[in-house]
Protein backbone atom coordinates (compact mmCIF):
# COMPACT_ATOMS: atom_id res chain seq x y z
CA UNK A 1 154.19 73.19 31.13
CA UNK A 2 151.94 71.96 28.45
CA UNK A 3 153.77 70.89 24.85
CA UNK A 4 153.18 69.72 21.56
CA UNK A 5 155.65 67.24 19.86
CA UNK A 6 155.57 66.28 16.17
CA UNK A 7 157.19 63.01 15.57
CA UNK A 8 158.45 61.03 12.53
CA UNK A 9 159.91 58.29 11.87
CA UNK A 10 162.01 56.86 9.12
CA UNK A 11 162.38 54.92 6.83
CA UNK A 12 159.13 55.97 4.73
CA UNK A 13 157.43 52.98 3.25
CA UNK A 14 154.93 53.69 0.36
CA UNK A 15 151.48 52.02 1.22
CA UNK A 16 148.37 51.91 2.33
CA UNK A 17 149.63 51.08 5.98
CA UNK A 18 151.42 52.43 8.51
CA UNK A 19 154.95 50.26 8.46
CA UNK A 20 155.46 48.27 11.65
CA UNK A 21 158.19 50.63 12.76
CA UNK A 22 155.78 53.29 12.83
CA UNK A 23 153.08 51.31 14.26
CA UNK A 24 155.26 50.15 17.14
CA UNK A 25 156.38 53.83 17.77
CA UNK A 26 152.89 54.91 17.98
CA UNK A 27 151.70 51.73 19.88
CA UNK A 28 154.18 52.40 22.13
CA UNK A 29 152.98 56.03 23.19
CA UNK A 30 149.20 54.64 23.06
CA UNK A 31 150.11 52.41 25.84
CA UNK A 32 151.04 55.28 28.17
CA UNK A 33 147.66 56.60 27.50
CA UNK A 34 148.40 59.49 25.25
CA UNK A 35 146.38 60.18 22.09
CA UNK A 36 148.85 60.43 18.98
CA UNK A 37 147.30 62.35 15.52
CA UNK A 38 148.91 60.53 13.05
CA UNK A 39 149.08 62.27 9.83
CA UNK A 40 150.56 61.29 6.47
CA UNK A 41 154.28 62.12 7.11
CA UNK A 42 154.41 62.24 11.07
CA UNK A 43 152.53 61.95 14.55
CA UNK A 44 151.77 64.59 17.07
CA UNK A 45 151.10 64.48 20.88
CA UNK A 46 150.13 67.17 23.31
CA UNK A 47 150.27 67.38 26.90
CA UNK A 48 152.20 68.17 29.94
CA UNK A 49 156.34 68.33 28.93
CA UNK A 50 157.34 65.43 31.43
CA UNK A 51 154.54 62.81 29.73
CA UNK A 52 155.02 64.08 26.33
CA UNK A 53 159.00 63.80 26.67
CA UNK A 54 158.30 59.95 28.15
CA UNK A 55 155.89 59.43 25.14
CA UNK A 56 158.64 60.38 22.97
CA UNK A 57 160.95 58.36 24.55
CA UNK A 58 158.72 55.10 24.13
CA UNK A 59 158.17 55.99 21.07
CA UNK A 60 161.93 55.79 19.60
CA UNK A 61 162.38 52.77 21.36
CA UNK A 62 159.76 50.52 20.34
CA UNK A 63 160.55 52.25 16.46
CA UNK A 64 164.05 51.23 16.40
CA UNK A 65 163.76 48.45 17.72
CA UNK A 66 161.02 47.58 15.27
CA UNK A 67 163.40 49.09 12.18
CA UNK A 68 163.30 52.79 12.23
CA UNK A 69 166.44 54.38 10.92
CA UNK A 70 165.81 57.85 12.17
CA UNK A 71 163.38 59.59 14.02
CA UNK A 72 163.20 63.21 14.16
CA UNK A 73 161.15 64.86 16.82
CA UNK A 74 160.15 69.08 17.46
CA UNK A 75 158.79 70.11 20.60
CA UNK A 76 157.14 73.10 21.16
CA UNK A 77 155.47 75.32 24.09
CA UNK A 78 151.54 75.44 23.60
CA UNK A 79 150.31 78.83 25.75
């Protein structure tokens, strides 16, 4: 079943660049060969549920353990 999941993680660090908890979330889903649109308050991936869910899941661990605080993630059903 294909998805959509929007993505963002926390704290919010005013800048020019992404802060290296954010980077490191979105590194992390990059290296499972997902495309991430990152946009100026959170990320979004698309694809079948099971890689998107493991995208997210790489995701909050590489941010936390990078310094996120929070990450709050919606997922949705693309017809």
């Amino acid at each position: 079943m294909p998805v959509s999941a929007e993505f963002t993680i926390y704290p919010f660090i005013e800048g020019d660049a992404l802060p290296p908890h954010v980077q490191a979330g979105i590194e992390a889903v990059r290296a499972l060969g997902i495309d991430v649109e990152i946009g100026a308050l959170s990320n979004t991936v698309r694809g079948e549920a099971e890689d998107v869910l493991r995208a997210l899941h790489a995701a909050e661990g590489a941010a936390v353990a990078a310094g996120a605080t929070r990450i709050v993630a919606i997922v949705e059903t693309v017809e």
